[in-house]
PDB file of N, CA and C in Angstrom:
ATOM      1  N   UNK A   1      99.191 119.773 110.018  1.00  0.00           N
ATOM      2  CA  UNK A   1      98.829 118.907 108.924  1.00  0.00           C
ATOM      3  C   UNK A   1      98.381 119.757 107.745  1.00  0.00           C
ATOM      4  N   UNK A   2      99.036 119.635 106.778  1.00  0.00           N
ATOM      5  CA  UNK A   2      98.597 120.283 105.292  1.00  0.00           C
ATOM      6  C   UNK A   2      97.301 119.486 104.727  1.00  0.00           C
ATOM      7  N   UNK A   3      96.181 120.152 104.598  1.00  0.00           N
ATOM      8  CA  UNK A   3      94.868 119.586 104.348  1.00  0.00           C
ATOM      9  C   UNK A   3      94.832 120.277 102.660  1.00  0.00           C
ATOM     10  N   UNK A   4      95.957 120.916 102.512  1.00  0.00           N
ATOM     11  CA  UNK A   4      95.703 121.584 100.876  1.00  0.00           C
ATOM     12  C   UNK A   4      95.814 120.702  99.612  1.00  0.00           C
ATOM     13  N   UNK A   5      96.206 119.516 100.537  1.00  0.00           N
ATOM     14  CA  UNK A   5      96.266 118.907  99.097  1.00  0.00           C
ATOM     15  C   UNK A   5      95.470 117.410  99.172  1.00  0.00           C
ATOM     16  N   UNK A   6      94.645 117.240 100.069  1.00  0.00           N
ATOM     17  CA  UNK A   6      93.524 116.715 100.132  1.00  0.00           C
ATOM     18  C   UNK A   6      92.156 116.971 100.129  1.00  0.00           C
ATOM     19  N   UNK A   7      91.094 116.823  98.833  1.00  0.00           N
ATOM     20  CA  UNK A   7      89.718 117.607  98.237  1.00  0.00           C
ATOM     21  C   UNK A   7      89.057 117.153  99.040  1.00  0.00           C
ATOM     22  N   UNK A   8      88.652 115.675 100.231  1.00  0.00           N
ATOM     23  CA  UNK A   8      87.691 116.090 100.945  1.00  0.00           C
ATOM     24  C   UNK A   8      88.372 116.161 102.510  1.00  0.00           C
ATOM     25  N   UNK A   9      88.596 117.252 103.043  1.00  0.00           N
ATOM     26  CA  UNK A   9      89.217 117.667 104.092  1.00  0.00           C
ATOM     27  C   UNK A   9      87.747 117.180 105.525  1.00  0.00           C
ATOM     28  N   UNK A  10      86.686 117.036 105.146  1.00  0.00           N
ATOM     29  CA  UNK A  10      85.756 116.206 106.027  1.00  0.00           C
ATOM     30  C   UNK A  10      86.243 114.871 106.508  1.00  0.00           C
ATOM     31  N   UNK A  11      86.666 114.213 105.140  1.00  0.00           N
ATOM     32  CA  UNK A  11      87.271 112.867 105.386  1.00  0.00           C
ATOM     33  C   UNK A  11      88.484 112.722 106.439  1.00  0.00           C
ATOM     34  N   UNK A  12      89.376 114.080 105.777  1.00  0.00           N
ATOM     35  CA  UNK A  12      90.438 113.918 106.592  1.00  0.00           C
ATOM     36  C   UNK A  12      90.606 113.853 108.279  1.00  0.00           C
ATOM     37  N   UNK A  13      89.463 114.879 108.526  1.00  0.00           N
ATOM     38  CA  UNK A  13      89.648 115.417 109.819  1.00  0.00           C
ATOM     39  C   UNK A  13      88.621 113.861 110.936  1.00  0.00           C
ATOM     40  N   UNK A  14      88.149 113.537 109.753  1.00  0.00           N
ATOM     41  CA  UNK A  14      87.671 112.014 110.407  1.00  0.00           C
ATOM     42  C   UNK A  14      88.867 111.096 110.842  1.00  0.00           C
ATOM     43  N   UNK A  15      89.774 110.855 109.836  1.00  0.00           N
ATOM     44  CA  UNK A  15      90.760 109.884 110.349  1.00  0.00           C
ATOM     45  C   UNK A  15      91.666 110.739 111.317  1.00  0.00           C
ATOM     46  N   UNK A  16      91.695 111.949 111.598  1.00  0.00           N
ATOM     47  CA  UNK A  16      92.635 112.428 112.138  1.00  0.00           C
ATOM     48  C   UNK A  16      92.007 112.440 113.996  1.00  0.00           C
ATOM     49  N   UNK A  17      90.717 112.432 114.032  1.00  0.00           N
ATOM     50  CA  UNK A  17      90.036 112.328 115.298  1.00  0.00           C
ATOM     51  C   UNK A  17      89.348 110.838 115.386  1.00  0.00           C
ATOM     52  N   UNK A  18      90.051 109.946 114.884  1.00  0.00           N
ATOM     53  CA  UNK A  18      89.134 108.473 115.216  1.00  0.00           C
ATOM     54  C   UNK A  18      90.097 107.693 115.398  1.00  0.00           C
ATOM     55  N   UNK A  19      91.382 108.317 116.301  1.00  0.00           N
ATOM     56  CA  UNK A  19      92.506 107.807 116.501  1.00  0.00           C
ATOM     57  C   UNK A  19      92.463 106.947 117.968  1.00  0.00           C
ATOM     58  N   UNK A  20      91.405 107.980 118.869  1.00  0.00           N
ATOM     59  CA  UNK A  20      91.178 107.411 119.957  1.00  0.00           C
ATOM     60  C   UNK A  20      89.545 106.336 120.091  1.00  0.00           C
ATOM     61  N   UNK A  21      88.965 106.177 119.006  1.00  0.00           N
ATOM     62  CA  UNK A  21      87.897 105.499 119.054  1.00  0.00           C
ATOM     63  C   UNK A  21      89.176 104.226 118.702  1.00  0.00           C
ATOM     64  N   UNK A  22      90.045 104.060 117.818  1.00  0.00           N
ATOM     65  CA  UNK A  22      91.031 103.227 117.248  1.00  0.00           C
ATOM     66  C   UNK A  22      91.294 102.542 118.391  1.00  0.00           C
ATOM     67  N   UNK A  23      92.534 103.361 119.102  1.00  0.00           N
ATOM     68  CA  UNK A  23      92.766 102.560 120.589  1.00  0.00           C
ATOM     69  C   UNK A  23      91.714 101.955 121.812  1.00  0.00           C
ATOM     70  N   UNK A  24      90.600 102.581 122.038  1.00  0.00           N
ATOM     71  CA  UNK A  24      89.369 102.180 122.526  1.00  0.00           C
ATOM     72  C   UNK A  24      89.223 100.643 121.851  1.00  0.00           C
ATOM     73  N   UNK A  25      88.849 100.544 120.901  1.00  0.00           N
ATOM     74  CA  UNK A  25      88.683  99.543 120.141  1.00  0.00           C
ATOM     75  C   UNK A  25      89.602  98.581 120.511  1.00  0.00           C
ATOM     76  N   UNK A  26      90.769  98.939 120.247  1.00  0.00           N
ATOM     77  CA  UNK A  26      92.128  98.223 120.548  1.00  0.00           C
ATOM     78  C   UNK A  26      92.443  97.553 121.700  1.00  0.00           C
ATOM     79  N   UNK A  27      91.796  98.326 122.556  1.00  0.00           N
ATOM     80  CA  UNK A  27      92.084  98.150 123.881  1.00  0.00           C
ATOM     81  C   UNK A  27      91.244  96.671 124.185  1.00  0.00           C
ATOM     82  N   UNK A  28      89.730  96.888 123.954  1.00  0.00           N
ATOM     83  CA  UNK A  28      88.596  95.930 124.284  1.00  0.00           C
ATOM     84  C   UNK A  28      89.319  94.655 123.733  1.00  0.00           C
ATOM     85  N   UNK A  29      89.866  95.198 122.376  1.00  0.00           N
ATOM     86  CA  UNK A  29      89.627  93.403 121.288  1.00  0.00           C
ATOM     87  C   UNK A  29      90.923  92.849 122.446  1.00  0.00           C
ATOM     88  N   UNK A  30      91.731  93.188 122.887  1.00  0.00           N
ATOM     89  CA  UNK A  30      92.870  92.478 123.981  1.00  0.00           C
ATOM     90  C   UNK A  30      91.919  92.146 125.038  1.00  0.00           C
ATOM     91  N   UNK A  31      91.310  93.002 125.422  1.00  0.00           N
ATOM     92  CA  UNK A  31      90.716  92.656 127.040  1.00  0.00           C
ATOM     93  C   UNK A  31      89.793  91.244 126.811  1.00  0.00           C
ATOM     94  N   UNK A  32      89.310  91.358 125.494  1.00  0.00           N
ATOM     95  CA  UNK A  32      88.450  90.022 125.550  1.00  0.00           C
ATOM     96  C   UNK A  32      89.247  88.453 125.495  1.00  0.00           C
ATOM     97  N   UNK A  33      90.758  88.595 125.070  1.00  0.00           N
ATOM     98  CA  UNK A  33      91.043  87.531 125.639  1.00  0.00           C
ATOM     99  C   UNK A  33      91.132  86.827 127.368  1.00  0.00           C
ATOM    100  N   UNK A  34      91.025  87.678 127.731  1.00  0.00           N
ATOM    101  CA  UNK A  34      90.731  87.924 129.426  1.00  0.00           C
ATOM    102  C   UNK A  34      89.865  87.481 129.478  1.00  0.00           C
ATOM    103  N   UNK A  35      88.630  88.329 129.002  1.00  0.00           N
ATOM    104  CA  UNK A  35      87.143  87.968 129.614  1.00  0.00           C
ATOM    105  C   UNK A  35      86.646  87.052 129.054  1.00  0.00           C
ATOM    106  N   UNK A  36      86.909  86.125 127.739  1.00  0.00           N
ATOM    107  CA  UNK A  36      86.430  85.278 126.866  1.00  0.00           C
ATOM    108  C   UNK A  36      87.126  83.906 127.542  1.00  0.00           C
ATOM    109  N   UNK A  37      88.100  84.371 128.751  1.00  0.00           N
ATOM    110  CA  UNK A  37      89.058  82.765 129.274  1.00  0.00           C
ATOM    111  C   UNK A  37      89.850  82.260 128.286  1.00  0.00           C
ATOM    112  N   UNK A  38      90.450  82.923 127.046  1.00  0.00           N
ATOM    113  CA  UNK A  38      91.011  82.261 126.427  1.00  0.00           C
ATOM    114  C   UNK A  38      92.304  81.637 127.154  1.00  0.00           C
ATOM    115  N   UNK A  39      93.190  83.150 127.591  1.00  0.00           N
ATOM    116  CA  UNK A  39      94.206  83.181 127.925  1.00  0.00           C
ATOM    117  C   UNK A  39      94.188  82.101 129.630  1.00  0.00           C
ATOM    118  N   UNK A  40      93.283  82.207 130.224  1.00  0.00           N
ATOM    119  CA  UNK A  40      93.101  81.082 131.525  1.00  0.00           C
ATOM    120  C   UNK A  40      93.567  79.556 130.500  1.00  0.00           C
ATOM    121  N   UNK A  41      92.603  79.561 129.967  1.00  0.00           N
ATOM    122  CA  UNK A  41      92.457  77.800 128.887  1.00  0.00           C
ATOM    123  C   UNK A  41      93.614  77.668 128.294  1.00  0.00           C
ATOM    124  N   UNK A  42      94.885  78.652 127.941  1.00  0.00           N
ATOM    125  CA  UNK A  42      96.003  78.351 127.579  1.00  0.00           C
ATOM    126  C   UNK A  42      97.233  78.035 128.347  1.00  0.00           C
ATOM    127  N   UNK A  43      96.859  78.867 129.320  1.00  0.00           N
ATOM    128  CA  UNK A  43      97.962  78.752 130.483  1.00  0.00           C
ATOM    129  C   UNK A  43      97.149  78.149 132.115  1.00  0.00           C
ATOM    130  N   UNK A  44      96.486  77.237 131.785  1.00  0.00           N
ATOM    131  CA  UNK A  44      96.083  76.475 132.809  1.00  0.00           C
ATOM    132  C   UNK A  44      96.613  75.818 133.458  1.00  0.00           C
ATOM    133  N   UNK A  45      97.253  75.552 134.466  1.00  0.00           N
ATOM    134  CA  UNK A  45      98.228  74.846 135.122  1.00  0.00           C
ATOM    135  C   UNK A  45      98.184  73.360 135.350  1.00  0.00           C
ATOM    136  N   UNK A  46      96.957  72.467 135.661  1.00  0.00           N
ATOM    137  CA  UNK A  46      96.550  71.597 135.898  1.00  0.00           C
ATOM    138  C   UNK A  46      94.965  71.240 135.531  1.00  0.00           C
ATOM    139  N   UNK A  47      95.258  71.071 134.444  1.00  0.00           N
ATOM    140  CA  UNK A  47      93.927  70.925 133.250  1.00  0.00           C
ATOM    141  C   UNK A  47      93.334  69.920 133.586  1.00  0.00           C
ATOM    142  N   UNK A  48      91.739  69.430 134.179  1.00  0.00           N
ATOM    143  CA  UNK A  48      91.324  68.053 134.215  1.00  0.00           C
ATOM    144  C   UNK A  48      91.678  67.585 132.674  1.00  0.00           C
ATOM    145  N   UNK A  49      91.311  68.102 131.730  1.00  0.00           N
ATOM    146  CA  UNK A  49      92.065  67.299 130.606  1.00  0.00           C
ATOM    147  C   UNK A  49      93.035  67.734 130.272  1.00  0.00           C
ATOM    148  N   UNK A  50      94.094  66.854 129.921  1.00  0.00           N
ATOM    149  CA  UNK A  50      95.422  67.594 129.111  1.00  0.00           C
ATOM    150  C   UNK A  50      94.966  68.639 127.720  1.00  0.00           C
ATOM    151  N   UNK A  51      95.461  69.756 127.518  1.00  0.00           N
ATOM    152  CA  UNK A  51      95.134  70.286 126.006  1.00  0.00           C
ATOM    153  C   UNK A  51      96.485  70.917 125.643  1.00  0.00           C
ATOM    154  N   UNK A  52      96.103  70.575 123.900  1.00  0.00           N
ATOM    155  CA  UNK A  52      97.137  70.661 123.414  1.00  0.00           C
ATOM    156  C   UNK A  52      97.022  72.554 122.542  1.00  0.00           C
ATOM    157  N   UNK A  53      97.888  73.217 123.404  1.00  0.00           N
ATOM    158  CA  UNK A  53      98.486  74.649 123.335  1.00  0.00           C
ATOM    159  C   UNK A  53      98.879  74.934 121.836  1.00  0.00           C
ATOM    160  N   UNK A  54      99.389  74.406 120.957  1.00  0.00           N
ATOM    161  CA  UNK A  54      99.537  74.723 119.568  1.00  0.00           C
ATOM    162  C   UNK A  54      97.937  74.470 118.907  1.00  0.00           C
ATOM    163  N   UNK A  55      97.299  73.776 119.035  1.00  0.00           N
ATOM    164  CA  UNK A  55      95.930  73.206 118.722  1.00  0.00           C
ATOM    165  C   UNK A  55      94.958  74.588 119.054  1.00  0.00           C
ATOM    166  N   UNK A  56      95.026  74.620 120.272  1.00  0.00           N
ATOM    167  CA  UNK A  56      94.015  75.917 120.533  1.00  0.00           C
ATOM    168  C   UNK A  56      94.647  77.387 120.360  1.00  0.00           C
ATOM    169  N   UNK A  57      95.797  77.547 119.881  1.00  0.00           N
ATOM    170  CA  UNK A  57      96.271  78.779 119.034  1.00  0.00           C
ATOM    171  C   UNK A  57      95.588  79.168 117.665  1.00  0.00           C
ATOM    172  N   UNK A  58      95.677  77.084 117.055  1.00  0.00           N
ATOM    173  CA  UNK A  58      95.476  77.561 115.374  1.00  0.00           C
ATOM    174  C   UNK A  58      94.384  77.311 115.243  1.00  0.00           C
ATOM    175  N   UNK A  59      93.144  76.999 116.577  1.00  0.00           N
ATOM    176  CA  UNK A  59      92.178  77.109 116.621  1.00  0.00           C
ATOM    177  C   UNK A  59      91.078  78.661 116.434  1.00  0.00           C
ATOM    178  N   UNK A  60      92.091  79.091 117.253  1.00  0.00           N
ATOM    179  CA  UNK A  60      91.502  80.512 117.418  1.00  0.00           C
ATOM    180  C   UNK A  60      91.914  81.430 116.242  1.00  0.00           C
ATOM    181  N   UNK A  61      93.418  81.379 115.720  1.00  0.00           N
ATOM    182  CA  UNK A  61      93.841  82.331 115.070  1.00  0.00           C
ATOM    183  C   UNK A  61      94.169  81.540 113.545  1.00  0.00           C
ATOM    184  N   UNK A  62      94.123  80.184 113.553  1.00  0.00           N
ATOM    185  CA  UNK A  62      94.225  80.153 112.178  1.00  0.00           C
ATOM    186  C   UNK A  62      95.351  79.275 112.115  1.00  0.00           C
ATOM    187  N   UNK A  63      95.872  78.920 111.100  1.00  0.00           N
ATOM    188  CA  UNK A  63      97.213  77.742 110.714  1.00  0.00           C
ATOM    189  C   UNK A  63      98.316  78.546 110.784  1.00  0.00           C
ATOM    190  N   UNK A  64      98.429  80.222 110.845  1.00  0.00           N
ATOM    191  CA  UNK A  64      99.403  80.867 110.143  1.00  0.00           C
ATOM    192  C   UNK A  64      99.831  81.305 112.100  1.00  0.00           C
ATOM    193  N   UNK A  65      99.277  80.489 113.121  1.00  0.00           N
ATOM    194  CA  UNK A  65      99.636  81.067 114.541  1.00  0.00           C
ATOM    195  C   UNK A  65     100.217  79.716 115.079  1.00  0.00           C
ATOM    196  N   UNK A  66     100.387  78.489 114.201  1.00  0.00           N
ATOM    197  CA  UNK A  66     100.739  77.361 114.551  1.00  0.00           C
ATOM    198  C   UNK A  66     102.547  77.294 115.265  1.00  0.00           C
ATOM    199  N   UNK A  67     102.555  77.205 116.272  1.00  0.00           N
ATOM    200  CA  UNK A  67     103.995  77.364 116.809  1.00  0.00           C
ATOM    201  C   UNK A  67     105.044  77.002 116.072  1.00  0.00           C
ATOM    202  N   UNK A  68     104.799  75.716 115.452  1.00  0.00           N
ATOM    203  CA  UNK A  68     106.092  75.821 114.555  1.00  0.00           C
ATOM    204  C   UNK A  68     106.091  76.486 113.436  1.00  0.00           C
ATOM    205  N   UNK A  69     105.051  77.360 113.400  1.00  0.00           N
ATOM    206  CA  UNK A  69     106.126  78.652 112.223  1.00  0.00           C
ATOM    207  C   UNK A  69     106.842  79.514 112.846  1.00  0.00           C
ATOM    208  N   UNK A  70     106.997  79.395 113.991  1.00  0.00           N
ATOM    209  CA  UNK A  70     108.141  80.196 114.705  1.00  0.00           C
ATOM    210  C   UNK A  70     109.014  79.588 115.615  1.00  0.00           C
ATOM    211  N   UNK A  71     109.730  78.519 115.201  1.00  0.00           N
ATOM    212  CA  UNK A  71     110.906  77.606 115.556  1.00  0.00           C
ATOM    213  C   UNK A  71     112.456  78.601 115.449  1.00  0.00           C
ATOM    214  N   UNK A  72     112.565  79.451 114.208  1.00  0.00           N
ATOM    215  CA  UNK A  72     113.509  80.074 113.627  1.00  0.00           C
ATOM    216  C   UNK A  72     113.514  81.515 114.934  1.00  0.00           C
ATOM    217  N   UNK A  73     112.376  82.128 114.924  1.00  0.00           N
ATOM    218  CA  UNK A  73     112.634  82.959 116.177  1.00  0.00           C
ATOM    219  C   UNK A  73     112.644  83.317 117.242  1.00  0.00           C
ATOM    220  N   UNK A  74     112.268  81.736 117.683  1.00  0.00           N
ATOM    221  CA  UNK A  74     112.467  81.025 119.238  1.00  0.00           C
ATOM    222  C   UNK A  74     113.687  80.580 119.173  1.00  0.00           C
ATOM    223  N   UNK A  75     114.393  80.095 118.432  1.00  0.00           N
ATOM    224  CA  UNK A  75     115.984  80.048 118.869  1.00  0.00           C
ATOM    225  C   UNK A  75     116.990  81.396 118.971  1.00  0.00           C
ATOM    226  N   UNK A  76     116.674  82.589 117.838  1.00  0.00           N
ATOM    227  CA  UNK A  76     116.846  83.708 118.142  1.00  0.00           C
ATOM    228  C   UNK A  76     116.452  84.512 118.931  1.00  0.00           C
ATOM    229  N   UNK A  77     115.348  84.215 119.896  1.00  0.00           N
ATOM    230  CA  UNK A  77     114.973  85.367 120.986  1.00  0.00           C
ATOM    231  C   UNK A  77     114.991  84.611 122.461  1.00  0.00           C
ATOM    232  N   UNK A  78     115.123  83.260 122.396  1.00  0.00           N
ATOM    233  CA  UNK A  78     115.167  82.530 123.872  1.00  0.00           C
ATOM    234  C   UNK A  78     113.743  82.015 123.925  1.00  0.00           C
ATOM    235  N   UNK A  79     112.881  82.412 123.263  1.00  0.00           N
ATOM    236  CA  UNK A  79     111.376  82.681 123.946  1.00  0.00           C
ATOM    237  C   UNK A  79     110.805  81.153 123.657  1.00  0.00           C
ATOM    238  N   UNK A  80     109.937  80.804 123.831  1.00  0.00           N
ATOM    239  CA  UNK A  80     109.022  79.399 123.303  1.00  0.00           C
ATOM    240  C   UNK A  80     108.112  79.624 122.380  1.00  0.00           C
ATOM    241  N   UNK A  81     108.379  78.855 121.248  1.00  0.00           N
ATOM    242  CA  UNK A  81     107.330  79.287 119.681  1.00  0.00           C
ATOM    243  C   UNK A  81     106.087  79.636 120.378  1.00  0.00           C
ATOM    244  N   UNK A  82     105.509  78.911 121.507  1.00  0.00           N
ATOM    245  CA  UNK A  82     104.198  78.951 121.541  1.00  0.00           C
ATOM    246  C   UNK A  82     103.861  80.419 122.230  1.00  0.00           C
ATOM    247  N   UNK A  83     104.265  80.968 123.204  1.00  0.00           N
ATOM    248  CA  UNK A  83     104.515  81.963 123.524  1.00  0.00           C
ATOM    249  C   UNK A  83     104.495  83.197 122.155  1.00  0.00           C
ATOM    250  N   UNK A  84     105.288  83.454 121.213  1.00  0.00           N
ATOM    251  CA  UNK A  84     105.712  83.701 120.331  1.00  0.00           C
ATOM    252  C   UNK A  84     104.895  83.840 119.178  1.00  0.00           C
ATOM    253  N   UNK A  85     104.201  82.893 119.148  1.00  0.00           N
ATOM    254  CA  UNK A  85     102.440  82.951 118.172  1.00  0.00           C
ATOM    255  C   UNK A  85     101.373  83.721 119.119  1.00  0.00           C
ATOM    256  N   UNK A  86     102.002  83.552 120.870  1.00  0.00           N
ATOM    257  CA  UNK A  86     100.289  84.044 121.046  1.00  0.00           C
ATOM    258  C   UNK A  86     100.956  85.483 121.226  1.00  0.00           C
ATOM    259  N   UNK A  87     102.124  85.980 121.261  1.00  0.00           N
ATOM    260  CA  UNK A  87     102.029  87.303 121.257  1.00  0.00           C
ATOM    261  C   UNK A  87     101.874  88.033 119.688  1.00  0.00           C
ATOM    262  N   UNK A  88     102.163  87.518 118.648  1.00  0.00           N
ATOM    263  CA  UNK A  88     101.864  87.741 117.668  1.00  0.00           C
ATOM    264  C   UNK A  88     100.676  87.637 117.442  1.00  0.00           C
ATOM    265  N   UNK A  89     100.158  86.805 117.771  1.00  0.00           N
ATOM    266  CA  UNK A  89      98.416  86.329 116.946  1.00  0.00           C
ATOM    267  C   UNK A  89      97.607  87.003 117.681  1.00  0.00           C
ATOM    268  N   UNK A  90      97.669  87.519 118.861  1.00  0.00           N
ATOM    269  CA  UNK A  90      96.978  88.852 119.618  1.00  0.00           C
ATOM    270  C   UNK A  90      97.449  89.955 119.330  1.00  0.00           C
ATOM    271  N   UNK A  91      98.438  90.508 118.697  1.00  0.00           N
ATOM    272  CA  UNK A  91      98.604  91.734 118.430  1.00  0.00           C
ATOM    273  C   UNK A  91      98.144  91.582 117.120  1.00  0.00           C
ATOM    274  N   UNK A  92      98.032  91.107 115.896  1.00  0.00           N
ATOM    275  CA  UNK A  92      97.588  91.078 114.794  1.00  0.00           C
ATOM    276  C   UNK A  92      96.464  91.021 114.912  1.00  0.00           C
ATOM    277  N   UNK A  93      95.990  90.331 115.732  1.00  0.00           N
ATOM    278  CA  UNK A  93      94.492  90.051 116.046  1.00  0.00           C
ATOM    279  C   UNK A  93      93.941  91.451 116.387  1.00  0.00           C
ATOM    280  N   UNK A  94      93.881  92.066 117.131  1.00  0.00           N
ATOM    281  CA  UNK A  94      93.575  93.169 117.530  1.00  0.00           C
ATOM    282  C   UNK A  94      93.663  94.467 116.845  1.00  0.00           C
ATOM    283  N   UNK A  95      94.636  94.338 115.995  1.00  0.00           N
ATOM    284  CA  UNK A  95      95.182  95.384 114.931  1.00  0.00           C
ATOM    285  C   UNK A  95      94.146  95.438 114.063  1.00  0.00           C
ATOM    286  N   UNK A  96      94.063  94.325 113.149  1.00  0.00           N
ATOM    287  CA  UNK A  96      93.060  94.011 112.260  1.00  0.00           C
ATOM    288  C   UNK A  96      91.447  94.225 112.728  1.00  0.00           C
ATOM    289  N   UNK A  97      91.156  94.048 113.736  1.00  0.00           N
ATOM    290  CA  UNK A  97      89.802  94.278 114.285  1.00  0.00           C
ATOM    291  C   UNK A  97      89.141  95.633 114.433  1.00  0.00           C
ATOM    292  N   UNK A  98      90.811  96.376 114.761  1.00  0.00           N
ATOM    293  CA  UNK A  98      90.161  97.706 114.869  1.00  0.00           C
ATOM    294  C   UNK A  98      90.348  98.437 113.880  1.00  0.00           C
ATOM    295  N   UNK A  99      91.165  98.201 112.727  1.00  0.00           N
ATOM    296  CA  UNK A  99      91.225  98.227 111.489  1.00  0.00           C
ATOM    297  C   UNK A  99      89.700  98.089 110.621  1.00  0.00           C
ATOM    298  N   UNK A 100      89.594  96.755 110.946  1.00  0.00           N
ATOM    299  CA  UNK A 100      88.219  96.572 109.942  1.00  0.00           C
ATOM    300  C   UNK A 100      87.277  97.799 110.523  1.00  0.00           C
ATOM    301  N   UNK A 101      87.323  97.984 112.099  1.00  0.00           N
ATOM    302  CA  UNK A 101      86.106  99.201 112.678  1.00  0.00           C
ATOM    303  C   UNK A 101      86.085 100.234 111.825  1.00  0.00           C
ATOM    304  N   UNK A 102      87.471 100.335 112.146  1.00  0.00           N
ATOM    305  CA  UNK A 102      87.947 102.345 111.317  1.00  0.00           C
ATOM    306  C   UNK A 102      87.151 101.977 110.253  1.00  0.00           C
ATOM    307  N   UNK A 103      87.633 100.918 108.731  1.00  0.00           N
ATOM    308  CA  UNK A 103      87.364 100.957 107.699  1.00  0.00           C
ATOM    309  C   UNK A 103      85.992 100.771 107.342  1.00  0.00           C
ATOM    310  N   UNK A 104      85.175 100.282 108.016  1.00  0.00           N
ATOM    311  CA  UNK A 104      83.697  99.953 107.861  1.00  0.00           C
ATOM    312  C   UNK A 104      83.577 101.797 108.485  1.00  0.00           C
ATOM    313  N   UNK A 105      83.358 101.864 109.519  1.00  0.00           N
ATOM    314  CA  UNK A 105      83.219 103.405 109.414  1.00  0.00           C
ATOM    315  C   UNK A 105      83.076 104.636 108.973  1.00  0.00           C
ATOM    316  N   UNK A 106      84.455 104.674 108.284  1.00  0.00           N
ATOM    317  CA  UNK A 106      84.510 105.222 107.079  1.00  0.00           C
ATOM    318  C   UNK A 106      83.791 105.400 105.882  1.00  0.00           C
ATOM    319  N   UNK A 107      83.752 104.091 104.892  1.00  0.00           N
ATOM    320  CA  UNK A 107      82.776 103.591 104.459  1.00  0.00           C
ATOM    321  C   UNK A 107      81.882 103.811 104.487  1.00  0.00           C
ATOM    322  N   UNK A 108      81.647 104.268 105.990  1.00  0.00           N
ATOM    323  CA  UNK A 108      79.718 104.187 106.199  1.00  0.00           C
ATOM    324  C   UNK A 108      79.151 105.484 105.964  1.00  0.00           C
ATOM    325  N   UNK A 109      80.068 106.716 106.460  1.00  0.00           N
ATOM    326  CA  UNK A 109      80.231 108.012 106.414  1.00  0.00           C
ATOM    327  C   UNK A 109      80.693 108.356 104.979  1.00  0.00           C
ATOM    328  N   UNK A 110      81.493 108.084 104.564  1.00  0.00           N
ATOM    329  CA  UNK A 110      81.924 108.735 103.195  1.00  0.00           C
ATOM    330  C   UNK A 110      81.857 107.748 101.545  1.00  0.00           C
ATOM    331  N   UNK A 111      81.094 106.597 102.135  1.00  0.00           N
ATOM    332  CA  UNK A 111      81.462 105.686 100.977  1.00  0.00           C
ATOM    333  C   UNK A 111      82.676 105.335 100.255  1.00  0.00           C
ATOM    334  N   UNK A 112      82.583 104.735  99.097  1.00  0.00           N
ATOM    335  CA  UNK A 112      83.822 104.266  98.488  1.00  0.00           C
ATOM    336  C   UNK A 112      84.480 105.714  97.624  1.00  0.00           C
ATOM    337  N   UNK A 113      85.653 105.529  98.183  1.00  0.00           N
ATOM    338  CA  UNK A 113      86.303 107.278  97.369  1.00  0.00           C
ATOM    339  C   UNK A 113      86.673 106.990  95.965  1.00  0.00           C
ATOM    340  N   UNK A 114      86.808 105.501  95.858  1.00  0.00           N
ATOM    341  CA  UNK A 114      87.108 105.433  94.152  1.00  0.00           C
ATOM    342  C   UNK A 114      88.259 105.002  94.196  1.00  0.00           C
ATOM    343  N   UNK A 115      88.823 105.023  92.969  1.00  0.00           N
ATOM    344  CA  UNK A 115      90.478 103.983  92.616  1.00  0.00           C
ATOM    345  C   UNK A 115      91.229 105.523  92.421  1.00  0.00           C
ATOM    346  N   UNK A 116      92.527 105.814  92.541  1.00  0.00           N
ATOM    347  CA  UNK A 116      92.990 107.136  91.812  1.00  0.00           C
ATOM    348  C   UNK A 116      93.432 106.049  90.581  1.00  0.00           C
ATOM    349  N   UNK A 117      92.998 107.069  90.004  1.00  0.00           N
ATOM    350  CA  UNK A 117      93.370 106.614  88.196  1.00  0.00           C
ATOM    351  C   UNK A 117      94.353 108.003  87.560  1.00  0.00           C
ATOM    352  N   UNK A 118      95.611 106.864  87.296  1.00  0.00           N
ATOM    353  CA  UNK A 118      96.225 108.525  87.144  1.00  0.00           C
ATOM    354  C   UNK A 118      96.815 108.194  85.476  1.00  0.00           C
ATOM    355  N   UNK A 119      95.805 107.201  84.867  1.00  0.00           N
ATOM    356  CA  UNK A 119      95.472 107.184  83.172  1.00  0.00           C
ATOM    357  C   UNK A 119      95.482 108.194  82.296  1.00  0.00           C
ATOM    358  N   UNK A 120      95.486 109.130  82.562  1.00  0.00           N
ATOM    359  CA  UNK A 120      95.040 110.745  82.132  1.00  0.00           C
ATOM    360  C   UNK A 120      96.287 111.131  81.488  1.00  0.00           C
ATOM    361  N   UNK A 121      97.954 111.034  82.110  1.00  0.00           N
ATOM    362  CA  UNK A 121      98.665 111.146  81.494  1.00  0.00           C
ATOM    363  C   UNK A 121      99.318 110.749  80.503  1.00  0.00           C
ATOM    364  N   UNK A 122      98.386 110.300  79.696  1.00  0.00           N
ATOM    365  CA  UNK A 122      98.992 109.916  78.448  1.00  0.00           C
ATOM    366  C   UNK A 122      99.120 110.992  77.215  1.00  0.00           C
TER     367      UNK A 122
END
């Protein structure tokens, strides 16, 4: 890795070793659909109450995990929209979580680095 053309090379060598705190992270935010019962409460076989599986997707993840926004690539992949949101809406989910970690982190250690402003060439 060329560190010559980056001025705080502290910073750098932070993101370059917080790759495995990243996946750590990564790892948990999945496991807690496990341990939180989400994934039991979705794929329950014989529910004393019936529940409705698109409902507790866009419950958890929002309107944008609602199965029918993926009608178009459930006919292209075989798969079932609903299926299809929860593998999406857990991998995004998880991405973003350990995302926000890194970035609060960071942050916390080096503060805000500033905007590059490359105004100068005028």
């Amino acid at each position: 890795m060329d560190k010559s053309r980056t001025p705080n090379e502290e910073a750098l060598d932070f993101v370059s070793m917080f790759n495995e705190i990243y996946f750590q992270t990564f790892t948990h935010n999945l496991s807690s659909f496990v341990t939180d019962g989400f994934l039991k409460d979705l794929f329950e076989k014989n529910p004393s109450v019936p529940k409705d599986k698109a409902q507790i997707l866009i419950e958890r993840f929002g309107e944008t995990a609602n199965p029918a926004n993926f009608s178009t690539q459930a006919q292209a992949t075989n798969i079932q929209p609903t299926t299809l949101s929860l593998i999406f809406s857990i991998a995004l989910y998880a991405a973003s979580k350990s995302w926000d970690n890194f970035s609060t982190r960071f942050y916390m250690r080096f503060g805000d680095t500033g905007v590059d402003d490359d105004d100068d060439d005028d």
